[in-house]
Protein backbone atom coordinates (compact mmCIF):
# COMPACT_ATOMS: atom_id res chain seq x y z
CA UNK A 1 28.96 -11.63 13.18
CA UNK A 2 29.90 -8.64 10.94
CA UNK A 3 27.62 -9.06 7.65
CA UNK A 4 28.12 -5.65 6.86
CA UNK A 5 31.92 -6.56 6.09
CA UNK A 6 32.55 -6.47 2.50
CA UNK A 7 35.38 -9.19 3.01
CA UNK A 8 39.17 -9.55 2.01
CA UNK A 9 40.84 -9.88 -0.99
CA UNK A 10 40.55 -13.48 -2.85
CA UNK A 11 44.32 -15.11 -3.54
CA UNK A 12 44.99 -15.24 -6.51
CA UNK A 13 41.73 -13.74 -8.09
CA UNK A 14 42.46 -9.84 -8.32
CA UNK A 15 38.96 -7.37 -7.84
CA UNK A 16 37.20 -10.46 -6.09
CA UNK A 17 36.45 -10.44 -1.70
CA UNK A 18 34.72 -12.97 0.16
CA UNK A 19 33.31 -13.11 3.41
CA UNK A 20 32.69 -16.45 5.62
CA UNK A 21 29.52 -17.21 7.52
CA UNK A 22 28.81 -20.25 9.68
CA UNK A 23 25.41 -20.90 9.87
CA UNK A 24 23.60 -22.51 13.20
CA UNK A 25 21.12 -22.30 15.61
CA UNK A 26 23.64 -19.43 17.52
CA UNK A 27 23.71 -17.41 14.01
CA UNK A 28 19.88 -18.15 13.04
CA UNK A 29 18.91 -16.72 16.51
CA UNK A 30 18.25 -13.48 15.77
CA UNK A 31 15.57 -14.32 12.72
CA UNK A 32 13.54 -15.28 16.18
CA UNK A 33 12.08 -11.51 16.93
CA UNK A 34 10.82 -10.98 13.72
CA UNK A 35 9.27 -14.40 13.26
CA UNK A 36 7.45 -13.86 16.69
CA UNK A 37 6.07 -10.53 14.80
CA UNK A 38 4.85 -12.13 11.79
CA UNK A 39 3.14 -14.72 14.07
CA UNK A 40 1.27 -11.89 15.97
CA UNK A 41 0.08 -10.33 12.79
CA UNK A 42 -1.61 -6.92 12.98
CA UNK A 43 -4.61 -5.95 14.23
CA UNK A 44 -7.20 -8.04 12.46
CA UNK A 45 -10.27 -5.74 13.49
CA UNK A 46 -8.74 -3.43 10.89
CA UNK A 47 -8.91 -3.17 7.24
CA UNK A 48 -5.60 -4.31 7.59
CA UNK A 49 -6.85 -8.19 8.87
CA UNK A 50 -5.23 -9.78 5.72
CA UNK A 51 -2.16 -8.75 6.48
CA UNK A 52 -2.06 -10.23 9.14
CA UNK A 53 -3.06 -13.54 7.65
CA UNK A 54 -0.40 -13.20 5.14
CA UNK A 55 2.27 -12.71 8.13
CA UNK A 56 1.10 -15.87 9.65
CA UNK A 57 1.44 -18.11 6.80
CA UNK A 58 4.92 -16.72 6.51
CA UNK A 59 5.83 -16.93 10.08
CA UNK A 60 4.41 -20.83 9.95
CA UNK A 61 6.87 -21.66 6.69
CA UNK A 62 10.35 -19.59 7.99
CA UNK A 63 9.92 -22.16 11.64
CA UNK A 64 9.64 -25.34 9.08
CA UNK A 65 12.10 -23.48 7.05
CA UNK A 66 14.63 -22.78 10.66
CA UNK A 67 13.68 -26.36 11.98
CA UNK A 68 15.37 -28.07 8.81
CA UNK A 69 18.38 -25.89 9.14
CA UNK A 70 21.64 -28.57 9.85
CA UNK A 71 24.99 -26.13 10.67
CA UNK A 72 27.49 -25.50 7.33
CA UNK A 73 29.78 -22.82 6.06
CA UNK A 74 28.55 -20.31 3.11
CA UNK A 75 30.38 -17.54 1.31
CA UNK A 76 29.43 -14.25 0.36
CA UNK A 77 31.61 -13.04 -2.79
CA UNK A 78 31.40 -9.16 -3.97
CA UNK A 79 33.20 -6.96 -6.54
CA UNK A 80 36.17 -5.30 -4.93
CA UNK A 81 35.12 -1.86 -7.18
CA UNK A 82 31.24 -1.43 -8.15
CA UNK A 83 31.75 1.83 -8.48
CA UNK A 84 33.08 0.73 -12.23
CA UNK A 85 29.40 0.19 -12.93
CA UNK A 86 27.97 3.82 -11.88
CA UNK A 87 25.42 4.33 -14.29
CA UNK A 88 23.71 7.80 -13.50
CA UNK A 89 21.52 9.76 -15.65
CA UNK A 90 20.79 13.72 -15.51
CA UNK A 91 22.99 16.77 -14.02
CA UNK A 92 25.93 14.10 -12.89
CA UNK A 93 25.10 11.98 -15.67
CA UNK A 94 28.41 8.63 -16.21
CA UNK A 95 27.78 5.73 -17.80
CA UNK A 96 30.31 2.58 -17.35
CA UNK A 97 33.04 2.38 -19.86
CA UNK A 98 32.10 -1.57 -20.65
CA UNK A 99 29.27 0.06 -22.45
CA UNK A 100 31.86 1.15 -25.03
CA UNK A 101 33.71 -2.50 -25.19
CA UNK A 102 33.33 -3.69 -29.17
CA UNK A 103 31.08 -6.96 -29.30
CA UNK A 104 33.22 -9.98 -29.81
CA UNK A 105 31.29 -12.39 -30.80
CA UNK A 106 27.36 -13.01 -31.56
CA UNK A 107 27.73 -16.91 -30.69
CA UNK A 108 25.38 -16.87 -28.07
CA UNK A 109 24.99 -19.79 -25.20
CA UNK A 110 21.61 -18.69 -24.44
CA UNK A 111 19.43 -21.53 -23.45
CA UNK A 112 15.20 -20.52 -22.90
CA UNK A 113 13.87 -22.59 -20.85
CA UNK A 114 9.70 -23.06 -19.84
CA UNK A 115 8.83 -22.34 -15.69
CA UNK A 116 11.07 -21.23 -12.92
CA UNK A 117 14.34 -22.06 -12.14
CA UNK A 118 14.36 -25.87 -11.49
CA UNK A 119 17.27 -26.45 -8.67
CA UNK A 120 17.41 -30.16 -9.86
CA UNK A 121 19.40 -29.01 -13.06
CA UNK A 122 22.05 -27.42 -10.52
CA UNK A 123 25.85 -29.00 -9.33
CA UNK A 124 27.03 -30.22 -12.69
CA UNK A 125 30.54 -31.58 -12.13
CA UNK A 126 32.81 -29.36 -13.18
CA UNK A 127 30.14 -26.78 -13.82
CA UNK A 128 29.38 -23.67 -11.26
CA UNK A 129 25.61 -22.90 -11.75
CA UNK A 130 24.92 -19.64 -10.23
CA UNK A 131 20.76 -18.62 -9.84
CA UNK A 132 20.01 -15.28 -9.68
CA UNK A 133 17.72 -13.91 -6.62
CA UNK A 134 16.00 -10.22 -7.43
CA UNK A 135 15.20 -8.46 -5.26
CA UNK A 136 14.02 -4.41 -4.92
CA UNK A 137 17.22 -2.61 -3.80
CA UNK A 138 17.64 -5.08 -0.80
CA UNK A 139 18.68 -8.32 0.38
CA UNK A 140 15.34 -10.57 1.06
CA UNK A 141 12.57 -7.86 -0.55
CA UNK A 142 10.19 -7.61 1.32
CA UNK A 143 9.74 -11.36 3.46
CA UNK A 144 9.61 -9.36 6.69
CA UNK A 145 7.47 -7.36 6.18
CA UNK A 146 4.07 -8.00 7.39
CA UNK A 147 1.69 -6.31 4.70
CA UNK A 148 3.07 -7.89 1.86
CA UNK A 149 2.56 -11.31 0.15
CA UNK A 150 4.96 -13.93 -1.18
CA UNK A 151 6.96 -12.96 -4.12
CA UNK A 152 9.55 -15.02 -5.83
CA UNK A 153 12.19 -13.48 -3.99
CA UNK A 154 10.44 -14.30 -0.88
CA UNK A 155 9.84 -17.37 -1.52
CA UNK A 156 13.53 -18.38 -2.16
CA UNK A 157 14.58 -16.58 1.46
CA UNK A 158 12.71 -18.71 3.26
CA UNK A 159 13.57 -21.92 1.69
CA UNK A 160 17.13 -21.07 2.41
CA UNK A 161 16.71 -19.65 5.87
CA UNK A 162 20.82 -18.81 5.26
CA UNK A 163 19.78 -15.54 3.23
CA UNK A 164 17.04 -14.83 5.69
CA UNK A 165 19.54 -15.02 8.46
CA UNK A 166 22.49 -12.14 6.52
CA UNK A 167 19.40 -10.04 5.60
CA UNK A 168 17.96 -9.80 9.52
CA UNK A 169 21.24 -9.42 11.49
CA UNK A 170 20.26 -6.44 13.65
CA UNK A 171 23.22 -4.24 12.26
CA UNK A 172 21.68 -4.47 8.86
CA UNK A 173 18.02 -4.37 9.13
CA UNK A 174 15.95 -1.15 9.74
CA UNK A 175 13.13 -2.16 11.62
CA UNK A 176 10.97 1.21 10.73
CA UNK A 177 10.73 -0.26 7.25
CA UNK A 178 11.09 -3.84 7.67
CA UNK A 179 13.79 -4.14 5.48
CA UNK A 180 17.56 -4.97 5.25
CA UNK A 181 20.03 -2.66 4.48
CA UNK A 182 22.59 -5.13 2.38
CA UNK A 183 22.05 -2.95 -0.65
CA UNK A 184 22.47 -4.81 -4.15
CA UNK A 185 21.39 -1.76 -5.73
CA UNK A 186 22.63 0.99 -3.94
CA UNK A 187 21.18 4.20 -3.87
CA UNK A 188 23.52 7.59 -4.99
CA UNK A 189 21.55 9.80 -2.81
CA UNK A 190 20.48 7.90 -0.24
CA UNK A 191 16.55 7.36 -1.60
CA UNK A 192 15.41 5.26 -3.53
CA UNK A 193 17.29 3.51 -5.91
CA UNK A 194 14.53 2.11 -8.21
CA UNK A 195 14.09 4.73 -10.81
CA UNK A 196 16.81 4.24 -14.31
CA UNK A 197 20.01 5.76 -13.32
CA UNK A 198 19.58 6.13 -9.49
CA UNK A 199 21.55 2.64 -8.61
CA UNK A 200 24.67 1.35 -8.52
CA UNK A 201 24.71 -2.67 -8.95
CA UNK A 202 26.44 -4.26 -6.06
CA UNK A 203 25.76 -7.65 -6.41
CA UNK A 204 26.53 -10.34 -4.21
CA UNK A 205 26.93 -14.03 -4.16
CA UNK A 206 26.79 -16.72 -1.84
CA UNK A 207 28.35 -20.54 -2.63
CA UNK A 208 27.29 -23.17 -0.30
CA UNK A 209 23.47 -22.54 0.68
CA UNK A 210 21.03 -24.92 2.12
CA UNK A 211 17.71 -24.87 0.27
CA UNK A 212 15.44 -26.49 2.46
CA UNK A 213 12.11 -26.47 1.82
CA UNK A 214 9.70 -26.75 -1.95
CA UNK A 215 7.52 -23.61 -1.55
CA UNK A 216 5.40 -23.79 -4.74
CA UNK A 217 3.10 -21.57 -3.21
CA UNK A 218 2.48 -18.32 -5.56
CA UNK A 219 -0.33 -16.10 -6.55
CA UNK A 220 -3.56 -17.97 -6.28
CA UNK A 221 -2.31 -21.08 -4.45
CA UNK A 222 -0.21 -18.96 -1.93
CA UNK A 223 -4.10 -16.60 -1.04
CA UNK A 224 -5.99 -19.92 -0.68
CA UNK A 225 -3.91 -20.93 2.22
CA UNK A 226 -4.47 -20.12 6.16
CA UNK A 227 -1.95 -19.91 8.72
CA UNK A 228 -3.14 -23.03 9.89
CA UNK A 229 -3.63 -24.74 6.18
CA UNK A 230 -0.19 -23.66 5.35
CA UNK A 231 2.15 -26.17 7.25
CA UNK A 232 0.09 -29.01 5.97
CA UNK A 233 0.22 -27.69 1.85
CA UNK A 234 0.50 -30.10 -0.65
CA UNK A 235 2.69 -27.52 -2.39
CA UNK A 236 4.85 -26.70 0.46
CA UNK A 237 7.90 -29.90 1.15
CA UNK A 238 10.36 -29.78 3.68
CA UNK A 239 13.76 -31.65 1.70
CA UNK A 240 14.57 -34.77 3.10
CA UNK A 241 18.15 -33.67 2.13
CA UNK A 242 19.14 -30.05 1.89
CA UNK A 243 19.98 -28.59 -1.50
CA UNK A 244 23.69 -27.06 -1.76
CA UNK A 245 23.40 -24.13 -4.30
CA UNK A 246 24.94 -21.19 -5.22
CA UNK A 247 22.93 -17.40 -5.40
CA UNK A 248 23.74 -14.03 -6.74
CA UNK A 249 21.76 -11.27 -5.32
CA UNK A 250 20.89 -8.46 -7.28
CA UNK A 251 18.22 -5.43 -8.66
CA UNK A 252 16.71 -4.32 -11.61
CA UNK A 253 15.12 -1.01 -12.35
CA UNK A 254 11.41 -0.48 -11.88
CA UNK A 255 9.62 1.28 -14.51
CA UNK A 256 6.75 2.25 -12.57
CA UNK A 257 8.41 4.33 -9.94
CA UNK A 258 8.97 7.31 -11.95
CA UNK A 259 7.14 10.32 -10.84
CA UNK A 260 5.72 10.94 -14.51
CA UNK A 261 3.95 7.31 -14.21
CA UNK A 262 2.85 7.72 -10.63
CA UNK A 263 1.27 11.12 -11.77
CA UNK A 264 -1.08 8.77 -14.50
CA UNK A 265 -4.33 7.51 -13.50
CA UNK A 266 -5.43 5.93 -16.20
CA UNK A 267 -4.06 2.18 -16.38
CA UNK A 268 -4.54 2.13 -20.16
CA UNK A 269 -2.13 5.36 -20.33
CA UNK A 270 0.01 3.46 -17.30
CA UNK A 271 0.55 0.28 -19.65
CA UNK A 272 1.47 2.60 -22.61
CA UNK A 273 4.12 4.47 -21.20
CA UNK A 274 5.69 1.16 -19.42
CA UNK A 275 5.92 -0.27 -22.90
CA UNK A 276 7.86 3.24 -24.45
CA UNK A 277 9.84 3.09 -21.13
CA UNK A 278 10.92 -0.24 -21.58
CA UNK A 279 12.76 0.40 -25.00
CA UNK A 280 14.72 3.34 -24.41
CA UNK A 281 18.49 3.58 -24.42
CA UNK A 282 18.92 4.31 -20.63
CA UNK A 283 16.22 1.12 -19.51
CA UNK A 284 18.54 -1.30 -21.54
CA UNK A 285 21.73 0.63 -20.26
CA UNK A 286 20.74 -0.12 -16.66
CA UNK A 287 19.19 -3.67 -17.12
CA UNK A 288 22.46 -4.67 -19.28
CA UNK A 289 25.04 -2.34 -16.63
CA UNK A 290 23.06 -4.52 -13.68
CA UNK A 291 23.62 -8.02 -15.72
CA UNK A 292 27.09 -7.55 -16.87
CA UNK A 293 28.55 -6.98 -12.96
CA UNK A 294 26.74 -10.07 -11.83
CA UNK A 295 28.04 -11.94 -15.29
CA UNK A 296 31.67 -10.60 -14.20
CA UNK A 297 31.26 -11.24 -10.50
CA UNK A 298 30.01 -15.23 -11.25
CA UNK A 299 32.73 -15.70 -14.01
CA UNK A 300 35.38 -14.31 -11.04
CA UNK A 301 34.43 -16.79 -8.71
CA UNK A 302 33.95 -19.87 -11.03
CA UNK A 303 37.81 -19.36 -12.15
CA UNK A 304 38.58 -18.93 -9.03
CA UNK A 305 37.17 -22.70 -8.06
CA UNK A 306 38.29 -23.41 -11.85
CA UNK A 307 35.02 -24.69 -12.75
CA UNK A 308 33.10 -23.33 -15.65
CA UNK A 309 30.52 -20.69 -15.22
CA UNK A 310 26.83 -21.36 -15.54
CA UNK A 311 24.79 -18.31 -14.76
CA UNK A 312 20.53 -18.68 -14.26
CA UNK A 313 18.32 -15.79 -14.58
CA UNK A 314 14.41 -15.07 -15.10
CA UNK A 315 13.07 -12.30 -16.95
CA UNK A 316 15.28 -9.66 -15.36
CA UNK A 317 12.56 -7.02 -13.71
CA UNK A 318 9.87 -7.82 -15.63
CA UNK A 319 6.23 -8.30 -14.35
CA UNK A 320 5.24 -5.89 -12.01
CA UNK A 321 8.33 -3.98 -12.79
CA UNK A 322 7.16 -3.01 -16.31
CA UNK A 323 10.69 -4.14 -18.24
CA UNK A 324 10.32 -5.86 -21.01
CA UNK A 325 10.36 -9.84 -21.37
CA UNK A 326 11.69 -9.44 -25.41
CA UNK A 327 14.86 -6.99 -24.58
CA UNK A 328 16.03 -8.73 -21.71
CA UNK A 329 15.62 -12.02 -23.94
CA UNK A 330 18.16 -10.29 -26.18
CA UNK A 331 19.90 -9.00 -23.79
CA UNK A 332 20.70 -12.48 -22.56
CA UNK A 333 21.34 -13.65 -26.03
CA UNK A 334 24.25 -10.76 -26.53
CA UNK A 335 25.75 -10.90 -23.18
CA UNK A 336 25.80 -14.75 -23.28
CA UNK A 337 28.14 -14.01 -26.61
CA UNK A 338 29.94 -11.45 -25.65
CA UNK A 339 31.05 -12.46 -22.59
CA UNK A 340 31.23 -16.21 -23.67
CA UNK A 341 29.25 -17.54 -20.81
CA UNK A 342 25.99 -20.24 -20.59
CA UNK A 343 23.26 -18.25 -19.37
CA UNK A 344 20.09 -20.25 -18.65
CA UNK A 345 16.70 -18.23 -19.45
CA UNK A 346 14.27 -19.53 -17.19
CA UNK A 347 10.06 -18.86 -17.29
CA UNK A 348 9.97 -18.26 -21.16
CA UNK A 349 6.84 -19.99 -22.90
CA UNK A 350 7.18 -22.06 -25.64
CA UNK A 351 5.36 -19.39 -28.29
CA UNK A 352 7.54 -16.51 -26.44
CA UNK A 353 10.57 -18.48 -27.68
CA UNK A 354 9.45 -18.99 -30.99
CA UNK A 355 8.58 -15.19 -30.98
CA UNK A 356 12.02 -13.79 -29.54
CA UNK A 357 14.27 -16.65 -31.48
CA UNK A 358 13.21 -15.05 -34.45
CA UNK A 359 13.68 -11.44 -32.85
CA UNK A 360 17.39 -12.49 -32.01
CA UNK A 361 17.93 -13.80 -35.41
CA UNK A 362 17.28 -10.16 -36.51
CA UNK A 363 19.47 -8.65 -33.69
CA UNK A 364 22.85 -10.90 -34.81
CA UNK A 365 21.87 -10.80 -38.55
CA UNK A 366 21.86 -6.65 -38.45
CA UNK A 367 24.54 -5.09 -40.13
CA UNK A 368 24.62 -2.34 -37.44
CA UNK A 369 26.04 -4.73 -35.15
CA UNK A 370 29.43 -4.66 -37.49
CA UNK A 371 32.58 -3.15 -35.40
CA UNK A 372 29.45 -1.82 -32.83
CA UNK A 373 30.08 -1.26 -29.52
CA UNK A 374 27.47 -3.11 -26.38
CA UNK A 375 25.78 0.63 -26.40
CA UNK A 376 25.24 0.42 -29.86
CA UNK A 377 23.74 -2.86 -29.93
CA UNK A 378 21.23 -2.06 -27.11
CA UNK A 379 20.29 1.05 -29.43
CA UNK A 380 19.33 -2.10 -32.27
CA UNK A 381 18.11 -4.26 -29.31
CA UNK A 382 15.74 -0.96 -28.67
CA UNK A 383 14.49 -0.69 -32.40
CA UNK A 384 13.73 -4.25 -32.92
CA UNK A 385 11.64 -4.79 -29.75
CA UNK A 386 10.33 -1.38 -30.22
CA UNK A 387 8.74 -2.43 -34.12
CA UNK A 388 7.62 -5.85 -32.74
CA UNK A 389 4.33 -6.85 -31.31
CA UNK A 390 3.64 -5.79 -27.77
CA UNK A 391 4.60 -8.28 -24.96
CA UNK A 392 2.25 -8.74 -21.85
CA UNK A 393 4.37 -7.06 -19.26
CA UNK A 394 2.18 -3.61 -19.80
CA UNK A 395 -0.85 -5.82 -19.08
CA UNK A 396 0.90 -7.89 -16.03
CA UNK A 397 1.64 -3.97 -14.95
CA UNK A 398 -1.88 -3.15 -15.58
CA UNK A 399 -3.34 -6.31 -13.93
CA UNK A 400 -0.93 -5.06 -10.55
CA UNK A 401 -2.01 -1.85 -10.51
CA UNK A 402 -5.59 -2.82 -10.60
CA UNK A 403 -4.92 -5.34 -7.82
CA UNK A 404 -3.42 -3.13 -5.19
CA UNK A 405 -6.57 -0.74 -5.98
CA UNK A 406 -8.94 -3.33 -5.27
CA UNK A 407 -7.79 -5.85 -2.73
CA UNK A 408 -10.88 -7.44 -2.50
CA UNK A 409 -10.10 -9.05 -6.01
CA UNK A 410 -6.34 -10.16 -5.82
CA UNK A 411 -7.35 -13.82 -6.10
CA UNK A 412 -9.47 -13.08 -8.63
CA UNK A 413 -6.71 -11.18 -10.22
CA UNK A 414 -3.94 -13.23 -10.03
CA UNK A 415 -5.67 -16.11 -11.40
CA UNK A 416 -6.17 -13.68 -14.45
CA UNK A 417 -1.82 -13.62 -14.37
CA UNK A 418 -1.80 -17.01 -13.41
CA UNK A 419 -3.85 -18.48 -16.72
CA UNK A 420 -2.26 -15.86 -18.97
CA UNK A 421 1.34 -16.90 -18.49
CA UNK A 422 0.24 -20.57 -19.17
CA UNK A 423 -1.07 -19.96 -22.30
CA UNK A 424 2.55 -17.80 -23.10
């Protein structure tokens, strides 16, 4: 199975390819060698003994996950030309030309809603909901891997075992680094691609998955359980009948990779500079370049099934990733207009709403916005945010910085997280 193909042309739906992918126990087979690693762990008479705890617990939920698995068709859909979204900044500096595109219309279909994505609302007739799955640079972040925890996008790979399966196929996964090669944000010089302006969005999405399992293991609930707790979780459900869904894979900047913030030691400083970061032209030129290929790629497809497009996203690399909550709000609200699509804004509070509706009142009311271009209104998207009260993303930032200094503490930690995005 070639998963490194990027397809054919679609009939009858110019710039779009698709691949096919049967999924079955002959196609999951290969997941096997790596879930055999995660069950062995590492070497718990190391410092290192929690790691191999957390590979356990995910070794335990991928064989519920593969055990559920019933055989089906998926489809992988990507942009015939990304390279219309290069987005580089310094010596070979380009930005996209959709950047210069005059905003059409400020009637925004922007719905905020409280939690994470809830699948239940998905499969509309008539409607194509689309979720998005972020990830860092990759396919599957970091699910492999054995020193790492579960993170959203982790969680959703192994409740469809159909994304675990494209992002382990031997001829795309580097097993040095754990990690799939399927880029969704592919790097122009071959490093890293996480830095503003070092990534070209190449997003990808797949009709027809099987979401299997209920993981609502995350943070404090997902530490508390052992390898031998974990198959027996109250929070963890194997489906009695699989979920058919559609994905789109893709990657946001992260705001803590450049060298500048790596360089800081103080977390106080750290949090300060995320917040400046997270308001500058290029941040909201990357975040908005990123959004508006997968907006363009899900509209593509849902014509092309003429249904109407319904695209899902969370607070697009916020968190850990230092972007900030309030910009991408209103960068949902003026994509959702200009591109005249329903974009659902999932694990907004009920006082962050209240906060950020009256925010985007100020953004469409602004006289600025008259005959501006999408670059100019991310320059007023960048003033507003910038004059309004701090969000908590510097302190989530904080908060992960502190944890991965003192592992000892993580469940201490992220019960910290945990209670301050309740009371959001």
């Amino acid at each position: 199975m070639d998963i490194i193909s990027k397809g054919s042309q679609v009939a009858g739906a110019p710039g779009l390819l698709s691949v096919p992918y049967s999924v079955n126990k002959e196609t999951l087979s290969h997941i096997r060698p790596f879930v055999d690693t995660l069950h062995k762990g590492v070497d718990s008479t190391t410092d290192q003994g929690r790691d191999t705890i957390y590979a356990q617990k995910k070794a335990v939920l991928i064989d519920m996950a593969m055990a559920s698995v019933q055989d089906h068709e998926i489809t992988q859909y990507s942009l015939e030309d990304a390279s219309k979204f290069d987005f580089r900044v310094g010596e070979n500096a380009v930005a996209p030309s959709h950047l210069q595109e005059k905003l059409v219309s400020t009637a925004s279909k922007m719905l905020p809603m409280k939690g994470f994505t809830n699948f239940a609302n998905f499969g509309k007739e008539g409607e194509f909901h689309v979720a998005s799955l972020y990830s860092n640079q990759c396919l599957g972040g970091g699910v492999t891997k054995e020193k790492l925890g579960l993170a959203q996008e982790e969680i959703k790979n192994i409740e469809i075992p159909d994304l675990l399966m494209l992002g382990t196929n031997p001829d795309n996964f580097n097993a040095k680094t754990g990690k799939s090669t399927i880029y969704v944000r592919k790097p122009y010089d071959n490093e890293s691609a996480s830095v503003v302006g070092t990534g070209r969005p190449e997003p990808l999405l797949f009709t027809g998955l099987k979401r299997v399992l209920d993981i609502g293991l995350y943070g404090p609930a997902w530490l508390a359980e052992t390898a031998e707790s974990v198959k027996n979780s109250a929070k963890v459900k194997s489906l009695s009948e699989a979920q058919t869904i559609n994905m789109i894979a893709l990657a946001a900047p992260d705001l803590t990779k450049t060298p500048e913030f790596a360089a800081e030691s103080d977390r106080t400083v750290k949090a300060t500079k995320c917040r400046a970061e997270s308001t500058k032209l290029n941040t909201l030129i990357d975040l908005t370049n990123t959004l508006t290929a997968a907006i363009l790629l899900t509209k593509k497809v849902a014509g092309k099934l003429e249904q109407k497009p319904v695209f899902h996203s969370g607070k697009v690399g916020c968190g850990v990733f230092g972007n900030d909550p309030a910009a991408v709000y209103l960068m949902l609200s003026l994509l959702s207009a200009h591109h005249d699509i329903e974009i659902v804004a999932w694990d907004y509070g009920d006082k962050e709403q209240v906060i950020y509706e009256d925010l985007k009142k100020q953004l469409f009311s602004s006289e600025k916005l008259k005959d501006a271009s999408i670059e100019n209104c991310l320059e007023v998207i960048g003033e507003i945010v910038e004059k309004s009260e701090p969000t908590l993303t510097p302190l989530y930032a904080h908060l992960a910085d502190f944890r991965k200094q003192k592992p000892e503490l993580e469940v201490q930690v992220d019960a910290i997280i945990a209670d301050i995005k309740a009371k959001q």
